[in-house]
PDB file of N, CA and C in Angstrom:
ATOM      1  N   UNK A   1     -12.562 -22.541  16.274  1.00  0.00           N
ATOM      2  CA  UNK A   1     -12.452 -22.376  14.836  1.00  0.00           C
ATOM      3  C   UNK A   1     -11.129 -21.668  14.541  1.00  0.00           C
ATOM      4  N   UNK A   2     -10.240 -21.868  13.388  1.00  0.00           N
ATOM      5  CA  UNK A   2      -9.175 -21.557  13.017  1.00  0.00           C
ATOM      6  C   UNK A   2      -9.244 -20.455  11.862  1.00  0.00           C
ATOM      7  N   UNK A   3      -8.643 -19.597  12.088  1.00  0.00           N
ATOM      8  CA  UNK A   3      -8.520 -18.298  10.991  1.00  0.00           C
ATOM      9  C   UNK A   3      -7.177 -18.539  10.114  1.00  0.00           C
ATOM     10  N   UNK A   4      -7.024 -17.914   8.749  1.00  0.00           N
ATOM     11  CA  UNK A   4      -5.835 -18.142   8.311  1.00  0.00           C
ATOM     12  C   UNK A   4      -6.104 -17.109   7.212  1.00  0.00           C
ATOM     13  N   UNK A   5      -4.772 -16.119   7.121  1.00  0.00           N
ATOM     14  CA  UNK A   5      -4.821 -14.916   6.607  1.00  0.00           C
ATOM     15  C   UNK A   5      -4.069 -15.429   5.321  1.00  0.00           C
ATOM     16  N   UNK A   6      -4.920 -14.672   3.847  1.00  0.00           N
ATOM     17  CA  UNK A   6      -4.306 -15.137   2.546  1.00  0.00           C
ATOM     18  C   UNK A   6      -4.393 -14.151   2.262  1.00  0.00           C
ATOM     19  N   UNK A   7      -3.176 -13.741   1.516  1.00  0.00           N
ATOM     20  CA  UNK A   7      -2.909 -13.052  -0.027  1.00  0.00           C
ATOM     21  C   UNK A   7      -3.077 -12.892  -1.137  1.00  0.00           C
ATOM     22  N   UNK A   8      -4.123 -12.207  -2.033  1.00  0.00           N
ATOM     23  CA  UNK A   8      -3.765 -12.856  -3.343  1.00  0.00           C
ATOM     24  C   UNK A   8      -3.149 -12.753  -4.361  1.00  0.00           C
ATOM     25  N   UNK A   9      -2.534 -13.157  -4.943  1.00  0.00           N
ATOM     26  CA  UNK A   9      -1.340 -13.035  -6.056  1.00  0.00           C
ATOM     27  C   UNK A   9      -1.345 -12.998  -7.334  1.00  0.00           C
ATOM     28  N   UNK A  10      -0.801 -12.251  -7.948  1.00  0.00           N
ATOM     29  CA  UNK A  10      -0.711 -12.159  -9.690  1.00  0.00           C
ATOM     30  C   UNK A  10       0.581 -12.575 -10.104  1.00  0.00           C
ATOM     31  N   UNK A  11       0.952 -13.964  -9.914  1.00  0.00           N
ATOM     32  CA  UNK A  11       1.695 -14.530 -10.184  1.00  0.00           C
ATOM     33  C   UNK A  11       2.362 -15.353 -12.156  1.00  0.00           C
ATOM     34  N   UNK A  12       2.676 -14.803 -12.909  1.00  0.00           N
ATOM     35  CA  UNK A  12       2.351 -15.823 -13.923  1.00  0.00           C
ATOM     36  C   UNK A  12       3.653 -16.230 -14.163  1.00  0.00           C
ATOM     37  N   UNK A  13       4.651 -17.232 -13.722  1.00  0.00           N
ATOM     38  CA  UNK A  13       5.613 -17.881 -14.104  1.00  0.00           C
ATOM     39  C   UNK A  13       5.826 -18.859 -12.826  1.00  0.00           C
ATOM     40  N   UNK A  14       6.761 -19.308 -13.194  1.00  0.00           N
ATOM     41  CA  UNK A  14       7.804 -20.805 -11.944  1.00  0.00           C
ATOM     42  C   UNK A  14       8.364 -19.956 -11.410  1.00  0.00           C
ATOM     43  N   UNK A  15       8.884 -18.986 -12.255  1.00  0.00           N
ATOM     44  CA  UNK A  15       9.622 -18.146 -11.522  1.00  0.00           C
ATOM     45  C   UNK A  15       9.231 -17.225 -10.208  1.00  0.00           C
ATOM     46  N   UNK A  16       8.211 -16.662 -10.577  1.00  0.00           N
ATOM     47  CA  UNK A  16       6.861 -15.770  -9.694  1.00  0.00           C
ATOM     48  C   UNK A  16       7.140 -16.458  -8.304  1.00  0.00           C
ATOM     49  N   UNK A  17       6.240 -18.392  -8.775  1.00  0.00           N
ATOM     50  CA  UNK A  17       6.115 -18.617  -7.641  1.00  0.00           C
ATOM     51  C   UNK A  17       7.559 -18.997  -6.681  1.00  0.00           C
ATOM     52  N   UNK A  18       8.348 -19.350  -7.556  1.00  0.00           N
ATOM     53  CA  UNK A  18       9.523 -19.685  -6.732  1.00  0.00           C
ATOM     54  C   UNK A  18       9.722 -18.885  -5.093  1.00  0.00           C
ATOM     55  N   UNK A  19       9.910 -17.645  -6.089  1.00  0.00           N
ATOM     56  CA  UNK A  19      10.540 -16.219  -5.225  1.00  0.00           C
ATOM     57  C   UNK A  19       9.622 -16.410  -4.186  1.00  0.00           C
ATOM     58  N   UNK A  20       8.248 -16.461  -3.925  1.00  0.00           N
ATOM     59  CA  UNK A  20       7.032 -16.751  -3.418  1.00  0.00           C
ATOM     60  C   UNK A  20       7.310 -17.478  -2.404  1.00  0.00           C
ATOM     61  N   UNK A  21       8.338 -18.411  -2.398  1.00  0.00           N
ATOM     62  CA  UNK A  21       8.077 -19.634  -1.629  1.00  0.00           C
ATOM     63  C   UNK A  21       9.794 -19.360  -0.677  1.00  0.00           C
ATOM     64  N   UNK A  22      10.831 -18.612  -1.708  1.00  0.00           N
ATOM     65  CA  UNK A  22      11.794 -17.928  -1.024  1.00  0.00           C
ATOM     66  C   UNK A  22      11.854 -17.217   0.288  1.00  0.00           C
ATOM     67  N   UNK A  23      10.720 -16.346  -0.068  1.00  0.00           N
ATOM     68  CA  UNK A  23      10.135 -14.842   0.781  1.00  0.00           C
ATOM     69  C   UNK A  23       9.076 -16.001   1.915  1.00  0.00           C
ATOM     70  N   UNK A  24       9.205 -16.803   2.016  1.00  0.00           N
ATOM     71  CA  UNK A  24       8.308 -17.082   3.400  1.00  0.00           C
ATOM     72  C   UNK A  24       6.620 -17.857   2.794  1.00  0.00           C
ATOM     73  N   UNK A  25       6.669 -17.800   1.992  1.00  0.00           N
ATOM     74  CA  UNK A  25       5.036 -17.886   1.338  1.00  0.00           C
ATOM     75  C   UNK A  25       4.651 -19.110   0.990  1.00  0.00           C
ATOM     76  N   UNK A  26       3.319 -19.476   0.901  1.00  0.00           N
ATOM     77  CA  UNK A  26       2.871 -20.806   0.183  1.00  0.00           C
ATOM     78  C   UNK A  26       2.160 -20.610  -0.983  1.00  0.00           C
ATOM     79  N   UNK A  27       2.136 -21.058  -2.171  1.00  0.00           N
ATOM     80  CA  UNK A  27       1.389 -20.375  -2.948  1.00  0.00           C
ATOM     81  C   UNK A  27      -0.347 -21.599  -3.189  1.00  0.00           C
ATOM     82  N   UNK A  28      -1.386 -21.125  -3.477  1.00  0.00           N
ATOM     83  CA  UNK A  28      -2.575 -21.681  -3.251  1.00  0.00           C
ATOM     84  C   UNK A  28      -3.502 -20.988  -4.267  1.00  0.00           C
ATOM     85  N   UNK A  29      -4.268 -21.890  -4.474  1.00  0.00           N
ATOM     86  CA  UNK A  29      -5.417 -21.641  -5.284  1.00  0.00           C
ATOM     87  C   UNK A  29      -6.662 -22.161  -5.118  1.00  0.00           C
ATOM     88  N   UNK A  30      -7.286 -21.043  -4.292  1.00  0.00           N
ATOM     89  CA  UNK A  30      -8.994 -21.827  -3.926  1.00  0.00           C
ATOM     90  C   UNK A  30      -9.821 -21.657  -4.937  1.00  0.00           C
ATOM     91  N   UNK A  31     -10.581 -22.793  -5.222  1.00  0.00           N
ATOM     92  CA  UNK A  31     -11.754 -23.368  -6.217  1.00  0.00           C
ATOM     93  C   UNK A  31     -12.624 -24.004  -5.804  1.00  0.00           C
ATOM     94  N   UNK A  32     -13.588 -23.276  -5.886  1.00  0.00           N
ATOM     95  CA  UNK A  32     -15.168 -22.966  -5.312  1.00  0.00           C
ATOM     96  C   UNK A  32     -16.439 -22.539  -6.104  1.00  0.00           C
ATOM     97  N   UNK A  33     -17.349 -23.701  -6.563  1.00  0.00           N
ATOM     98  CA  UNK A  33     -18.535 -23.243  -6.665  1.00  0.00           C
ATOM     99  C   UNK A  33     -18.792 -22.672  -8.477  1.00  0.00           C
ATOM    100  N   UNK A  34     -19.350 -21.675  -8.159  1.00  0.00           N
ATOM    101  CA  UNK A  34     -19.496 -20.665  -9.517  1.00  0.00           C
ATOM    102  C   UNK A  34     -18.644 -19.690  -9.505  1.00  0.00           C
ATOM    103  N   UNK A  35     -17.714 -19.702  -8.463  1.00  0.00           N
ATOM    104  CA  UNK A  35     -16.963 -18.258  -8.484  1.00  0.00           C
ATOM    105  C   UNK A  35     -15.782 -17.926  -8.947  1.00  0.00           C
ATOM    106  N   UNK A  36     -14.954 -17.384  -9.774  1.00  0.00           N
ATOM    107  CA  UNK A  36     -13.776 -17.594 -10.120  1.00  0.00           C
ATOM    108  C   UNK A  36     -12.445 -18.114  -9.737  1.00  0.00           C
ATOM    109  N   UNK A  37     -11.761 -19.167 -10.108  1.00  0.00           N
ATOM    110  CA  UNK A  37     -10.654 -19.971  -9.001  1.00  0.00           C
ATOM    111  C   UNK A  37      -9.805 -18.390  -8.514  1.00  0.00           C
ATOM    112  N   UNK A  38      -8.991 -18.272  -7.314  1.00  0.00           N
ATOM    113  CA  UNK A  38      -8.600 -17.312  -7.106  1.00  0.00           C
ATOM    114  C   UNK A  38      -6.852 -17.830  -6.110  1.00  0.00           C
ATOM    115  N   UNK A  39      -6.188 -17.448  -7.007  1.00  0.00           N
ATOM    116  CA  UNK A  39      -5.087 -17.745  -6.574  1.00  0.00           C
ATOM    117  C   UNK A  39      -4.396 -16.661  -5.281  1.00  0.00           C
ATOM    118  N   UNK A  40      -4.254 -17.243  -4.663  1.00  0.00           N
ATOM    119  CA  UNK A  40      -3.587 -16.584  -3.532  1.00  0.00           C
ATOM    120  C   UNK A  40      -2.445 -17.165  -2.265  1.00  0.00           C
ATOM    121  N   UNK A  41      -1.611 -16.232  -1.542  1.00  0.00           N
ATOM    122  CA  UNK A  41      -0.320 -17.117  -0.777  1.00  0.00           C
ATOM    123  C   UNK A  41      -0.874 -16.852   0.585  1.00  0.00           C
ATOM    124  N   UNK A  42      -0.009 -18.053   1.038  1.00  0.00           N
ATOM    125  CA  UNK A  42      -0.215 -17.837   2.643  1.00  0.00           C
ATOM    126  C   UNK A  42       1.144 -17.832   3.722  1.00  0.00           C
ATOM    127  N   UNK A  43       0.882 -17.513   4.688  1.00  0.00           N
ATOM    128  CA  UNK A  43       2.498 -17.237   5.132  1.00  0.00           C
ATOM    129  C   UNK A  43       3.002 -18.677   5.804  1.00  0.00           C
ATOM    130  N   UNK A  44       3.647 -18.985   5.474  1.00  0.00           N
ATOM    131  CA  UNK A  44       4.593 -20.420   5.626  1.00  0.00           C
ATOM    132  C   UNK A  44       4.208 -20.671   6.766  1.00  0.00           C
ATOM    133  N   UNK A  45       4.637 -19.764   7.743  1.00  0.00           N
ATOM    134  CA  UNK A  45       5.138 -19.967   9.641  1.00  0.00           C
ATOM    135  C   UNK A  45       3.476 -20.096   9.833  1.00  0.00           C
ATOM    136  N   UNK A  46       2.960 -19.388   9.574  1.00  0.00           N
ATOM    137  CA  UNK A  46       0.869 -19.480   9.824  1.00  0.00           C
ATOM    138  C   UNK A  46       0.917 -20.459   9.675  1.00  0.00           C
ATOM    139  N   UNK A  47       0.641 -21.291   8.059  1.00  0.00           N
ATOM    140  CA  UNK A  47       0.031 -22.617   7.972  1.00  0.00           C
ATOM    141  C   UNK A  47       0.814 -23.965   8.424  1.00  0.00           C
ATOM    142  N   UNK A  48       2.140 -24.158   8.909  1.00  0.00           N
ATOM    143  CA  UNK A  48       2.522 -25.137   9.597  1.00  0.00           C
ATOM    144  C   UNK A  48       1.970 -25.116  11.238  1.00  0.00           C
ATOM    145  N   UNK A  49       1.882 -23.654  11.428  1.00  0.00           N
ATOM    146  CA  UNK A  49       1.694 -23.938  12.698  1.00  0.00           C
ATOM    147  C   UNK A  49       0.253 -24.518  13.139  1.00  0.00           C
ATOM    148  N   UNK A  50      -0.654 -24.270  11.651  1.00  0.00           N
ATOM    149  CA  UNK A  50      -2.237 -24.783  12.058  1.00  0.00           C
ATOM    150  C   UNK A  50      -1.833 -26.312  11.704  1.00  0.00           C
ATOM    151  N   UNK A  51      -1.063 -26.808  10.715  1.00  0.00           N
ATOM    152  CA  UNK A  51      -0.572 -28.154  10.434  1.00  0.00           C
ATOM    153  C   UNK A  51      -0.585 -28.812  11.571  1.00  0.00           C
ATOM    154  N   UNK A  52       0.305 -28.475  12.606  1.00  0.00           N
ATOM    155  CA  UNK A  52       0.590 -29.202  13.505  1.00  0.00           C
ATOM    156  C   UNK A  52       0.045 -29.356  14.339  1.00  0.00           C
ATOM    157  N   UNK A  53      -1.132 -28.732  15.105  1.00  0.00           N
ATOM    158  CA  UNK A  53      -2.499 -28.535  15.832  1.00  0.00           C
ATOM    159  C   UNK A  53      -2.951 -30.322  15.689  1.00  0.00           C
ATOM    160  N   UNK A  54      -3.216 -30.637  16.530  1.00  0.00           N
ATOM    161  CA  UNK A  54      -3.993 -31.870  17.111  1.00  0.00           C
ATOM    162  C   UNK A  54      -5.366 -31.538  16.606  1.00  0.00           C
ATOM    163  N   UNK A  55      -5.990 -32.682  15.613  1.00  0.00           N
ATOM    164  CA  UNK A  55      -7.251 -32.357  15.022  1.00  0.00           C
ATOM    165  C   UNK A  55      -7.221 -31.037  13.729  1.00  0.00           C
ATOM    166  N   UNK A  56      -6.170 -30.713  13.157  1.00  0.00           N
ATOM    167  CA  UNK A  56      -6.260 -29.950  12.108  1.00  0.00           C
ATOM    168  C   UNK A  56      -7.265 -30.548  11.363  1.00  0.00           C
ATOM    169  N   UNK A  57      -6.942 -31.903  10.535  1.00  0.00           N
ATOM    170  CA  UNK A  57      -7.874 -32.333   9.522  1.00  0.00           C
ATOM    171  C   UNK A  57      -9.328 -32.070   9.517  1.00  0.00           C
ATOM    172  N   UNK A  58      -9.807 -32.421  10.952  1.00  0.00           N
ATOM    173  CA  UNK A  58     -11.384 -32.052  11.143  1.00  0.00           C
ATOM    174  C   UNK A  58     -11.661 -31.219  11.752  1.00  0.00           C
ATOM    175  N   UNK A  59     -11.103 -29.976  11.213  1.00  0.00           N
ATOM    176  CA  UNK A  59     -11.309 -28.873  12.065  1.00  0.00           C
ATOM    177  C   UNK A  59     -11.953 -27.818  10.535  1.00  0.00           C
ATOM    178  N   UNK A  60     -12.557 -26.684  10.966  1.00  0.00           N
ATOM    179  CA  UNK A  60     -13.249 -25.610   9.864  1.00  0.00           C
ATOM    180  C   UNK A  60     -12.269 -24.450  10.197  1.00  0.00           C
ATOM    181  N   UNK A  61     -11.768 -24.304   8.928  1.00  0.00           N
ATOM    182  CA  UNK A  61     -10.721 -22.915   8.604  1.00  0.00           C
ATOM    183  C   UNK A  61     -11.632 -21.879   8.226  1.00  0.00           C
ATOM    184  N   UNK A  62     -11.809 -20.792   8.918  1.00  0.00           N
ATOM    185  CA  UNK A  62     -12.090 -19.588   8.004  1.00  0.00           C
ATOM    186  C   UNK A  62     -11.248 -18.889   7.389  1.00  0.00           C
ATOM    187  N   UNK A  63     -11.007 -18.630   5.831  1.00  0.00           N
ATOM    188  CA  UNK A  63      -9.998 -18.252   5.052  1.00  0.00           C
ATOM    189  C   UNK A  63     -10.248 -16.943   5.014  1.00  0.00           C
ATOM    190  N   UNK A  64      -9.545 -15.392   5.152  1.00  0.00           N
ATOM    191  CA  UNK A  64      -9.923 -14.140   4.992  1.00  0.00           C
ATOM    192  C   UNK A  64      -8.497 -13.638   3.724  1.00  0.00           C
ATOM    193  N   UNK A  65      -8.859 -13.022   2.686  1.00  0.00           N
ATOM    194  CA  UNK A  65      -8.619 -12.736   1.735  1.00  0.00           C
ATOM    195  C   UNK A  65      -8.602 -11.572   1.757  1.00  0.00           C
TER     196      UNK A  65
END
């Protein structure tokens, strides 16, 4: 099973996220259920490197926030 460490962010402009994506970051927004959507970043170099993993697609991420 794959772990992947998120951030969450109070981002409100293009601008916000730009810088976001400058500094190393991905910016994301998980939406789930009844619970409030919750925007948060992840670190660039982390999520390519699960990208590229053989079997990413069908694999279960645990997301920690």
């Amino acid at each position: 099973m794959n772990s992947l460490e998120a951030n969450t962010r109070n981002t409100k402009s293009k601008g916000d996220v730009r810088s976001l994506r400058l500094n190393g970051s991905v910016p994301a927004i998980i939406y789930g259920g009844s619970k409030e959507n919750e925007k948060v970043s992840i670190p660039k170099k982390i999520l390519k490197s699960l990208l590229d993993k053989e079997g990413f697609l069908s694999s279960i991420i645990t997301l920690n926030i």
